[in-house]
PDB file of N, CA and C in Angstrom:
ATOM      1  N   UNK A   1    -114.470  25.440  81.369  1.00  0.00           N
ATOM      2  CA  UNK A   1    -114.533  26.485  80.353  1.00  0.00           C
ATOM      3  C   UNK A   1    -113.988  25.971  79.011  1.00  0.00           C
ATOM      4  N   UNK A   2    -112.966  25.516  79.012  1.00  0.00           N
ATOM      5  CA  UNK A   2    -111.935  24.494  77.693  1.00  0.00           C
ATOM      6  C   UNK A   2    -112.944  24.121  77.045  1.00  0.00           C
ATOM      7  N   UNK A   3    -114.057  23.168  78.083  1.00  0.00           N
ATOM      8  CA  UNK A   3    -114.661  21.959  77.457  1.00  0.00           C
ATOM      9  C   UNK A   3    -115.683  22.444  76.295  1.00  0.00           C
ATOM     10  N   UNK A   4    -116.486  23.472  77.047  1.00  0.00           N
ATOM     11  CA  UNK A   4    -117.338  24.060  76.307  1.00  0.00           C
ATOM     12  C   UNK A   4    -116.894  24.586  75.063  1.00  0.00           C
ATOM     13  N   UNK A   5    -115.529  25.288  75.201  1.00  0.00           N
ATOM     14  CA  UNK A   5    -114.906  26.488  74.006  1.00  0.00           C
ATOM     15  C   UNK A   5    -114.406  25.825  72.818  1.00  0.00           C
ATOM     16  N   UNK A   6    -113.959  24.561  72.910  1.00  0.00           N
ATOM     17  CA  UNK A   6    -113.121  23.690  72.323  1.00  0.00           C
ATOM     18  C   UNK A   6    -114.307  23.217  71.891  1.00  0.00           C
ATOM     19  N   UNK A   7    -115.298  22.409  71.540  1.00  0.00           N
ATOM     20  CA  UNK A   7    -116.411  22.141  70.462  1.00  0.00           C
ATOM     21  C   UNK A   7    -116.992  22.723  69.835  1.00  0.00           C
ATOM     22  N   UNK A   8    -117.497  23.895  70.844  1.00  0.00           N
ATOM     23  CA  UNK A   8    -117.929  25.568  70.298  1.00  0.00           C
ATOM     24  C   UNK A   8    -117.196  26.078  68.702  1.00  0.00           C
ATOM     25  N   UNK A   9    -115.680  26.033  69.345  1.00  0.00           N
ATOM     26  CA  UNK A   9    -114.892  27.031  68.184  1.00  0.00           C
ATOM     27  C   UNK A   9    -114.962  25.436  66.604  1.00  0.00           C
ATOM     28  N   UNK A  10    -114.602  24.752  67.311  1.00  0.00           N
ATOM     29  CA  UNK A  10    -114.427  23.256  66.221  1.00  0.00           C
ATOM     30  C   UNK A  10    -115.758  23.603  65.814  1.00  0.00           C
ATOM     31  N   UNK A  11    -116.977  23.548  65.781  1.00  0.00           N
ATOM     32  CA  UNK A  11    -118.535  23.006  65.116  1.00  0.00           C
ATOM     33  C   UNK A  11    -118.352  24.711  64.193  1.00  0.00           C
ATOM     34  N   UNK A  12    -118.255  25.590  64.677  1.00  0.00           N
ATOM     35  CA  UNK A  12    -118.227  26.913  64.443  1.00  0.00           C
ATOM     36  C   UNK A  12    -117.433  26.703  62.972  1.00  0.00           C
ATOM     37  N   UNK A  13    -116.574  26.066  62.982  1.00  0.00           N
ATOM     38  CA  UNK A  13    -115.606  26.855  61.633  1.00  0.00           C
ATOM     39  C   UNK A  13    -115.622  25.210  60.579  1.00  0.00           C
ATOM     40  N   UNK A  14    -116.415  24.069  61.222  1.00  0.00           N
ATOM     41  CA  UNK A  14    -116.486  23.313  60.485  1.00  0.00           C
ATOM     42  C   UNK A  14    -117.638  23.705  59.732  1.00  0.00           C
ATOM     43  N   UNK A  15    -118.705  24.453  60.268  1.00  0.00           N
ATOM     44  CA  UNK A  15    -119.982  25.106  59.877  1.00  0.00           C
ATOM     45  C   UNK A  15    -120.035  25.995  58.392  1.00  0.00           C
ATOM     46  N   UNK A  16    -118.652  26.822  58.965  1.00  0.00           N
ATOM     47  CA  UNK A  16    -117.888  27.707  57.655  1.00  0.00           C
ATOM     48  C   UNK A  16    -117.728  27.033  56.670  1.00  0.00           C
ATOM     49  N   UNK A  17    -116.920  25.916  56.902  1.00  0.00           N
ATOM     50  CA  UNK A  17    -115.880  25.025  55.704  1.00  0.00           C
ATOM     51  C   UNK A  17    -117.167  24.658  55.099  1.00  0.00           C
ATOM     52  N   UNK A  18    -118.115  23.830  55.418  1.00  0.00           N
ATOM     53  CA  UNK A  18    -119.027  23.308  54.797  1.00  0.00           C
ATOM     54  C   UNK A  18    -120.331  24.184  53.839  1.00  0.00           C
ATOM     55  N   UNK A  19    -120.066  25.341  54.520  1.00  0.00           N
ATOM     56  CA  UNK A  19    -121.083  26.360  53.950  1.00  0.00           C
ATOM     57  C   UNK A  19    -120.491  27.280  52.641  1.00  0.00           C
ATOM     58  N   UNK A  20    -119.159  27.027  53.212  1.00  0.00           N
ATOM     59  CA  UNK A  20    -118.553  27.997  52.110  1.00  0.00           C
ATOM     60  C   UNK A  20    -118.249  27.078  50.379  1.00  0.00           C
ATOM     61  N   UNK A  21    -118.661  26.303  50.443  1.00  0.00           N
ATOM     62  CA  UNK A  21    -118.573  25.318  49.158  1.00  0.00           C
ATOM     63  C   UNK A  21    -119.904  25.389  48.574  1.00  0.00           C
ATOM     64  N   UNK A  22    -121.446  26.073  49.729  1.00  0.00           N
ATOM     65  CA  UNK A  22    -122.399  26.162  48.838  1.00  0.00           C
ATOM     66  C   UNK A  22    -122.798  28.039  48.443  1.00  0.00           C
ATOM     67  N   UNK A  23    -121.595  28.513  48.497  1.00  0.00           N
ATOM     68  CA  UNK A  23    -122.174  29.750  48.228  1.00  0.00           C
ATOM     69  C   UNK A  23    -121.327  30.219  47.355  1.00  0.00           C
ATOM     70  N   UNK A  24    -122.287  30.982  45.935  1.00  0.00           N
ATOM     71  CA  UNK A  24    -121.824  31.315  44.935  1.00  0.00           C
ATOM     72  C   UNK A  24    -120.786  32.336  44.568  1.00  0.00           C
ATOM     73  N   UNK A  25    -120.466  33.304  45.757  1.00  0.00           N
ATOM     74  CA  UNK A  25    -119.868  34.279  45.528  1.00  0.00           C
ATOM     75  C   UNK A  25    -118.835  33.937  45.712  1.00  0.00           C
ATOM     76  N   UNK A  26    -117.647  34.308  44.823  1.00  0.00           N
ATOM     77  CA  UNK A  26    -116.396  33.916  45.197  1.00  0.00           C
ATOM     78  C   UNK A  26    -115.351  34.411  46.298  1.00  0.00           C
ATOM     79  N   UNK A  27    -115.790  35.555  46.428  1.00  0.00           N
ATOM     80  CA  UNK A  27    -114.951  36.332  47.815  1.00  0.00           C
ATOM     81  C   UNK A  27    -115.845  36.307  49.044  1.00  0.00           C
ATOM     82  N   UNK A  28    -116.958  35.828  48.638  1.00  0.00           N
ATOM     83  CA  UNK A  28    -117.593  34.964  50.523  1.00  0.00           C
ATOM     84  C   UNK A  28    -117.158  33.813  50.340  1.00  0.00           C
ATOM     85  N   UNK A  29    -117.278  33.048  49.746  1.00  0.00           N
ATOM     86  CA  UNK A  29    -116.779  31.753  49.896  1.00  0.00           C
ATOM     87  C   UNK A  29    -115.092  32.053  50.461  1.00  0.00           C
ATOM     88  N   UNK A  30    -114.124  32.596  49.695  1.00  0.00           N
ATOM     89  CA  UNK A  30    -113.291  32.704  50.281  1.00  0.00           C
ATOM     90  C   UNK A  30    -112.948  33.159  51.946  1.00  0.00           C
ATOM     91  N   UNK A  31    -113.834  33.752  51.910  1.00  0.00           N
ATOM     92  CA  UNK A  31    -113.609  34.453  53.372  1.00  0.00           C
ATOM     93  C   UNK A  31    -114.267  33.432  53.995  1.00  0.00           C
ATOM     94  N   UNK A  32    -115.672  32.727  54.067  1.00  0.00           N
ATOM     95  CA  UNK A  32    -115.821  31.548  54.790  1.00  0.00           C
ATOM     96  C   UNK A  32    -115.262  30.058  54.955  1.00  0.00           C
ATOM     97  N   UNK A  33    -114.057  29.931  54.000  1.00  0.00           N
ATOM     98  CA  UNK A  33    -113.087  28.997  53.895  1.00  0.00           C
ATOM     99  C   UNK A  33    -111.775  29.458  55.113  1.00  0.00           C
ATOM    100  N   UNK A  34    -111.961  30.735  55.048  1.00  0.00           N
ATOM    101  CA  UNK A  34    -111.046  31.393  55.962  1.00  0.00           C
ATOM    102  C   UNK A  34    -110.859  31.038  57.046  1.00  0.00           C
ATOM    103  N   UNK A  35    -112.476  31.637  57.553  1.00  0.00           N
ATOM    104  CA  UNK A  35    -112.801  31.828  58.509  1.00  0.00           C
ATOM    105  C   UNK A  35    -112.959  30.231  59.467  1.00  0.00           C
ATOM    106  N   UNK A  36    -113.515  29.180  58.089  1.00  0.00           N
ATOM    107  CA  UNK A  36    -114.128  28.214  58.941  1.00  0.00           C
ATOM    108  C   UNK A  36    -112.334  27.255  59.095  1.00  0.00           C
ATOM    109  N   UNK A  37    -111.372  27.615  58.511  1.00  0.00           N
ATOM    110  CA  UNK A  37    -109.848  27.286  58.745  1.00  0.00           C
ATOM    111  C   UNK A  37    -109.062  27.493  59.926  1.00  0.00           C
ATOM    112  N   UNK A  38    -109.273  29.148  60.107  1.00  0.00           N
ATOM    113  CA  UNK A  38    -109.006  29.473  61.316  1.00  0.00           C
ATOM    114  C   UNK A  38    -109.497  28.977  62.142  1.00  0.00           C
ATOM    115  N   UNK A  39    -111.063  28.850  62.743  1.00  0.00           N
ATOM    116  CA  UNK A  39    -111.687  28.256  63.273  1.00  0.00           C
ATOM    117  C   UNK A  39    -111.324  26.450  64.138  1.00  0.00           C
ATOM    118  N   UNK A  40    -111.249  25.641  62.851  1.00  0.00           N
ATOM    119  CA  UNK A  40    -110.837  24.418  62.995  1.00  0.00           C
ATOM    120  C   UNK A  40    -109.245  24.491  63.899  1.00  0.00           C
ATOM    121  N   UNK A  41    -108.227  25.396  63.004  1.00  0.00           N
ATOM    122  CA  UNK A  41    -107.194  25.044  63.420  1.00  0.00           C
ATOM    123  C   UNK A  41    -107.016  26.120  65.156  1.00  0.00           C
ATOM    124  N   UNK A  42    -107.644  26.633  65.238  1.00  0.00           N
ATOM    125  CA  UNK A  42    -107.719  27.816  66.783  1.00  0.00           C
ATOM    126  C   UNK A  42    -108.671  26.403  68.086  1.00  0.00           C
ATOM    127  N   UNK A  43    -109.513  25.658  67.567  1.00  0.00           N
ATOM    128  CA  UNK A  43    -109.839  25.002  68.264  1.00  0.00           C
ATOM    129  C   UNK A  43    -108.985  23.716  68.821  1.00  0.00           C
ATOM    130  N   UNK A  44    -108.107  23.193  67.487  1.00  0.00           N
ATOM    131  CA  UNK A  44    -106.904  22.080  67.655  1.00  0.00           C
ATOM    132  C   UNK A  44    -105.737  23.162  68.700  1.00  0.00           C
ATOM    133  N   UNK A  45    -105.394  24.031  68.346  1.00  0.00           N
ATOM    134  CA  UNK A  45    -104.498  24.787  69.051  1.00  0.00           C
ATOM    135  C   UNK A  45    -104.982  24.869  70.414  1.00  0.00           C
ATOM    136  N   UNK A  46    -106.489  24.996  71.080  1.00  0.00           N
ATOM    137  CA  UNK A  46    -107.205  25.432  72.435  1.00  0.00           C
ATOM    138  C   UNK A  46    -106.623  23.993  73.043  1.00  0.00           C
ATOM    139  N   UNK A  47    -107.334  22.876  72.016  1.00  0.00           N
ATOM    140  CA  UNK A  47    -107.133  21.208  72.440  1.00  0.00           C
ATOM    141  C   UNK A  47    -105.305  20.927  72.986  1.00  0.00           C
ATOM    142  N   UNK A  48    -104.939  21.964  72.513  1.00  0.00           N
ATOM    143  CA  UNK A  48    -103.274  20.952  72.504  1.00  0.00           C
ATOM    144  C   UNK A  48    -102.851  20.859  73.759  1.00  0.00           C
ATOM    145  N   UNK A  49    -102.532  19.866  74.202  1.00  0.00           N
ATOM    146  CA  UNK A  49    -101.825  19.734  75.994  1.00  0.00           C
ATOM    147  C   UNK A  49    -100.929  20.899  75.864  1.00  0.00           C
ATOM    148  N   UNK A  50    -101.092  21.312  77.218  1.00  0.00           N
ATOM    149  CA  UNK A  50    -100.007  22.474  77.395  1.00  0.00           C
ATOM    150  C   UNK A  50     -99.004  21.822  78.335  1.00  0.00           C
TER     151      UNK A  50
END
């Protein structure tokens, strides 16, 4: 289940980060900088040895 969720959530919010630099609006972009942040760092957090 990890294996799958842990690339899933990582591709997911790197998707954000990268998208949110081509869109003009400034409070989507913000929120997809957010989103694709949380994202990255919720997937390093899934990854971390427990």
């Amino acid at each position: 289940m990890n294996y799958l969720v842990i690339p899933l959530t990582f591709v997911i919010g790197l998707s954000f980060l990268l998208s949110a630099s081509h869109i003009k609006s400034q409070y989507i972009s913000k929120f997809f900088y957010c989103v694709g942040t949380f994202g990255v760092i919720m997937a390093m957090y899934i990854a971390w040895p427990k």
